[in-house]
N, C-alpha and C. Protein backbone atom coordinates (compact mmCIF):
# COMPACT_ATOMS: atom_id res chain seq x y z
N UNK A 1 0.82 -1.19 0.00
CA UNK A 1 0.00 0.00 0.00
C UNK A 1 0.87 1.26 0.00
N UNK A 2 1.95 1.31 0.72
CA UNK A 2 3.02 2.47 1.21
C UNK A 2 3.50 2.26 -0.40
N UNK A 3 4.16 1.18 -1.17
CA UNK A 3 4.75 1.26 -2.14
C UNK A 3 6.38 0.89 -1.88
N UNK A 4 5.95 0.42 -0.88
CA UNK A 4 7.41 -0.42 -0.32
C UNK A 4 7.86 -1.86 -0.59
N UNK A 5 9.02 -2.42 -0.93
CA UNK A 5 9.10 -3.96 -1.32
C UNK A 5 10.09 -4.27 0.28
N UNK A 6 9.41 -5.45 0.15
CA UNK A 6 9.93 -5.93 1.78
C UNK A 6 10.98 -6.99 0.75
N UNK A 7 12.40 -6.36 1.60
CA UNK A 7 13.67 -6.95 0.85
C UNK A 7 13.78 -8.16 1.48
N UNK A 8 13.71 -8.26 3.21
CA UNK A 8 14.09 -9.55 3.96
C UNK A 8 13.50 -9.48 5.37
N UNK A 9 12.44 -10.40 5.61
CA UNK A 9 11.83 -10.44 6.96
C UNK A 9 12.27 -11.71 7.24
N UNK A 10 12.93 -12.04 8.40
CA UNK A 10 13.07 -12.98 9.33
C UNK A 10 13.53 -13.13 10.89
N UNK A 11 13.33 -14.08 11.20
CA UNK A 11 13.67 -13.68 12.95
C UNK A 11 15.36 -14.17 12.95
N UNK A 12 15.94 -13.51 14.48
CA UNK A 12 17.10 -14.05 13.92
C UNK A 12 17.78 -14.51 15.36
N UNK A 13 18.42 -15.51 14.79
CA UNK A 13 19.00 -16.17 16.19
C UNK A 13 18.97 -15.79 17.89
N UNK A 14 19.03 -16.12 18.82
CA UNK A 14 19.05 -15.44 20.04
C UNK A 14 20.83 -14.88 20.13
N UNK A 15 21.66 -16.16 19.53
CA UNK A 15 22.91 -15.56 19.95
C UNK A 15 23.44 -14.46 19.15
N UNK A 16 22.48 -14.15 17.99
CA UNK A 16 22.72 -13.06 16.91
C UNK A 16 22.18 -11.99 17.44
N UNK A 17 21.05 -12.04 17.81
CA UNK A 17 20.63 -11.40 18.32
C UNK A 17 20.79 -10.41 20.02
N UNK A 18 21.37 -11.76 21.01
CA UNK A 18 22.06 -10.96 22.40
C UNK A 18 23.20 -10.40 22.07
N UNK A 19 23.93 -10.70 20.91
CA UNK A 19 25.57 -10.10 20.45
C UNK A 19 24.78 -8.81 19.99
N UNK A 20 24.09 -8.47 19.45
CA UNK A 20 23.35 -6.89 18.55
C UNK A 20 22.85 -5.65 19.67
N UNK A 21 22.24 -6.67 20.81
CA UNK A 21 21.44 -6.02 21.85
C UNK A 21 22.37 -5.61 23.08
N UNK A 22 23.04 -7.16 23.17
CA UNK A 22 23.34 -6.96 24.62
C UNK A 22 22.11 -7.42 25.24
N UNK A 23 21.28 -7.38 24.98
CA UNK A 23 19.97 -7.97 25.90
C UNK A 23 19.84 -9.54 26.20
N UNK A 24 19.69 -10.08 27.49
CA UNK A 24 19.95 -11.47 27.47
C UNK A 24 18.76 -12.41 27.16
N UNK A 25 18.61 -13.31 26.62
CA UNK A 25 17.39 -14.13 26.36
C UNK A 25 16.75 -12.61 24.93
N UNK A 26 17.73 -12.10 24.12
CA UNK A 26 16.56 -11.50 23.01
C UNK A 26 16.35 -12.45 21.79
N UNK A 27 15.15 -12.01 21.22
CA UNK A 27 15.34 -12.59 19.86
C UNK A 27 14.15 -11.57 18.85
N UNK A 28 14.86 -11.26 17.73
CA UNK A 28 14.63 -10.58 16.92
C UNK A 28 13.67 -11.04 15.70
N UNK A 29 13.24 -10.33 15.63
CA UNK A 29 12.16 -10.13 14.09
C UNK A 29 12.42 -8.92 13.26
N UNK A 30 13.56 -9.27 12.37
CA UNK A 30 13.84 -7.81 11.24
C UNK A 30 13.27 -8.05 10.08
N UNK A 31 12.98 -6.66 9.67
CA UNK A 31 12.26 -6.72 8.09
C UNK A 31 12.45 -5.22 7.70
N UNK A 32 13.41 -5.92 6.47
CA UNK A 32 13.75 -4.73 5.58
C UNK A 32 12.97 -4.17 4.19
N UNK A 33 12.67 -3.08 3.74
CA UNK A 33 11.89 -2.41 2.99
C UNK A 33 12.36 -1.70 2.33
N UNK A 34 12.45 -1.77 1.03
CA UNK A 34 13.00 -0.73 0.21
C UNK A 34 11.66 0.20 -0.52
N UNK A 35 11.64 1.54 -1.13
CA UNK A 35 11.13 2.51 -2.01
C UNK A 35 11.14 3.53 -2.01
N UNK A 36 11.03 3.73 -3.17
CA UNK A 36 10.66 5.55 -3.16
C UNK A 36 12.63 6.36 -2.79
N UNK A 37 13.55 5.30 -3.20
CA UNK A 37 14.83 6.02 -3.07
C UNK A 37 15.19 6.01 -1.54
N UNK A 38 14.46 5.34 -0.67
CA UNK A 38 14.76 5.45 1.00
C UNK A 38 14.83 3.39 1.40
N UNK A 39 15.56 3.11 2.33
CA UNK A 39 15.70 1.89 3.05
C UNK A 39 15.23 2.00 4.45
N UNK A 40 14.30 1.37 4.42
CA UNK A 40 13.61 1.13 5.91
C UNK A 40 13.87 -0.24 6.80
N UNK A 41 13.75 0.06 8.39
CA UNK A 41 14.13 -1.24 9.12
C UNK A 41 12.69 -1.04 10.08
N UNK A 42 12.66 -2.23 10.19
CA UNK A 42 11.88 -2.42 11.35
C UNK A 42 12.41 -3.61 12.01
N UNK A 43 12.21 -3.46 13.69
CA UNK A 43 12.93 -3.99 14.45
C UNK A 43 11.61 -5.30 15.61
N UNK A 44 11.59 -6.48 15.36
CA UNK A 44 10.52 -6.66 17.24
C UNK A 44 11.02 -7.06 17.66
N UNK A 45 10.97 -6.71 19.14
CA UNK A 45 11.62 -8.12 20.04
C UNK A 45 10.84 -9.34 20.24
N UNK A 46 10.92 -10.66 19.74
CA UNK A 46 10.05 -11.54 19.86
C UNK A 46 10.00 -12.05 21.08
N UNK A 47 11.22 -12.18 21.78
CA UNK A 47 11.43 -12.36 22.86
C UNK A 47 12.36 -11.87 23.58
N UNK A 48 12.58 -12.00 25.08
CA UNK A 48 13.59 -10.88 25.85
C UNK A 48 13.24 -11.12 27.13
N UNK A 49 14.77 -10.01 27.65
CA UNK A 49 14.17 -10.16 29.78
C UNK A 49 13.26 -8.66 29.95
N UNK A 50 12.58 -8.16 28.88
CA UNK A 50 11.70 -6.97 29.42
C UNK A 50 10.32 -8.07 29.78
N UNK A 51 9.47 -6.77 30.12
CA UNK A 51 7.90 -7.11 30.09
C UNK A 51 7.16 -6.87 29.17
N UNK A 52 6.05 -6.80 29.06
CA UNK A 52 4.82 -6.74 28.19
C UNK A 52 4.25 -5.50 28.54
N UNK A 53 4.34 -4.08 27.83
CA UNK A 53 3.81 -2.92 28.21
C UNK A 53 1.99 -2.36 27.54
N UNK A 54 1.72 -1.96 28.08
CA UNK A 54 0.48 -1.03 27.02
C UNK A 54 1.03 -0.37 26.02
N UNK A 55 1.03 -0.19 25.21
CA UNK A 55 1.30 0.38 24.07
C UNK A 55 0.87 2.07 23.91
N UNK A 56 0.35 2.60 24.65
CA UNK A 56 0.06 3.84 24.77
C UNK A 56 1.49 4.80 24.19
N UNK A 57 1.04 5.72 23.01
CA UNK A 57 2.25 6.09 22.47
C UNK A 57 2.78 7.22 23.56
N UNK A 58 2.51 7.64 24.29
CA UNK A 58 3.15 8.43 25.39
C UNK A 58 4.00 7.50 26.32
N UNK A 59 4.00 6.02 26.26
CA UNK A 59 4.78 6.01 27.30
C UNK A 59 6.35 5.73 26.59
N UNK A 60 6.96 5.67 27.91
CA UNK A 60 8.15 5.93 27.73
C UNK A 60 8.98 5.16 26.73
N UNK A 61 10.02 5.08 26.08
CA UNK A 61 10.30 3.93 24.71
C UNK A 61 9.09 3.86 23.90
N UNK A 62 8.22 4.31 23.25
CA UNK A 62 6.93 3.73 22.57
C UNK A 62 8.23 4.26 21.28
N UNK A 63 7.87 3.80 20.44
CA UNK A 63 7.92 4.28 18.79
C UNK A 63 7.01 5.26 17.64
N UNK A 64 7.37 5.80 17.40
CA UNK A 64 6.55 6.66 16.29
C UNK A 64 7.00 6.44 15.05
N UNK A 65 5.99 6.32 13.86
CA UNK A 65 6.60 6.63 12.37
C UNK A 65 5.60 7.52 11.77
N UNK A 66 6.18 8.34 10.96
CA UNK A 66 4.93 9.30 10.34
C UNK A 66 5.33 9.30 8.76
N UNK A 67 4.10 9.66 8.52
CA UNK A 67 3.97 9.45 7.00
C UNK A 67 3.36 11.05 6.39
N UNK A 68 4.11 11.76 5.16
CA UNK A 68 3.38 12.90 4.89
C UNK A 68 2.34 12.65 3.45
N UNK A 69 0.91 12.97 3.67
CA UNK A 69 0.47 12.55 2.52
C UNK A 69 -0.75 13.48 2.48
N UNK A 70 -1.21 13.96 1.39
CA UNK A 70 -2.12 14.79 1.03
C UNK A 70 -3.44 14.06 1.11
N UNK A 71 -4.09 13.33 1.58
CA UNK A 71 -5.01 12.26 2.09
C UNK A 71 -5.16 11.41 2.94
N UNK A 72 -5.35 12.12 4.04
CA UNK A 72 -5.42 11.30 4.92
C UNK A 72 -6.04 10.53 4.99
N UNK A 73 -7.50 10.76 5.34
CA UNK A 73 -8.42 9.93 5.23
C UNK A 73 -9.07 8.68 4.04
N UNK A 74 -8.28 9.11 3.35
CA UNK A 74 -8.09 8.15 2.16
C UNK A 74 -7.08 6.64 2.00
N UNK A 75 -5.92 7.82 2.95
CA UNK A 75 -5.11 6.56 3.73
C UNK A 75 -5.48 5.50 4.73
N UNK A 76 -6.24 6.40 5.51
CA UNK A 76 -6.41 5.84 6.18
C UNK A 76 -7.95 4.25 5.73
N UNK A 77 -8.15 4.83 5.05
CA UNK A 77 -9.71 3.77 4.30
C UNK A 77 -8.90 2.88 4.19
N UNK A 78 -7.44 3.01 3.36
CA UNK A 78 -7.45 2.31 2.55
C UNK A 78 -6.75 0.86 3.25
């Protein structure tokens, strides 16, 4: 929909993954995206020694991505 090609999604080892983090017990879910002349990452932790938070974008660590587009609501339908 964005117009993005997803180059490589997969999860990736724990020991690949605690060597990247430093975090003990992590394990990763990356997926790479190419378009529009820009390279995108997205990062999850599938697993880890955190907890399970609310997702409320105010709290603390949350993530944001924004998108500029002359339709919103069109985007958003779609």
């Amino acid at each position: 929909m964005l117009g993005l090609t997803v180059e490589f999604d997969s999860e990736r080892t724990p020991e690949f993954s605690e060597a990247v983090t430093g975090v003990a017990g992590a394990k990763l879910r990356v997926v790479h995206m190419s378009g529009h002349g820009l390279h995108f990452e997205l990062m999850q932790y599938v697993e880890g020694s955190g907890s399970k938070n609310a997702s409320s974008p105010n709290n603390i660590g949350s993530a944001q991505v924004g998108f500029k587009t002359s339709d919103g609501p069109g985007l958003y339908a779609d």
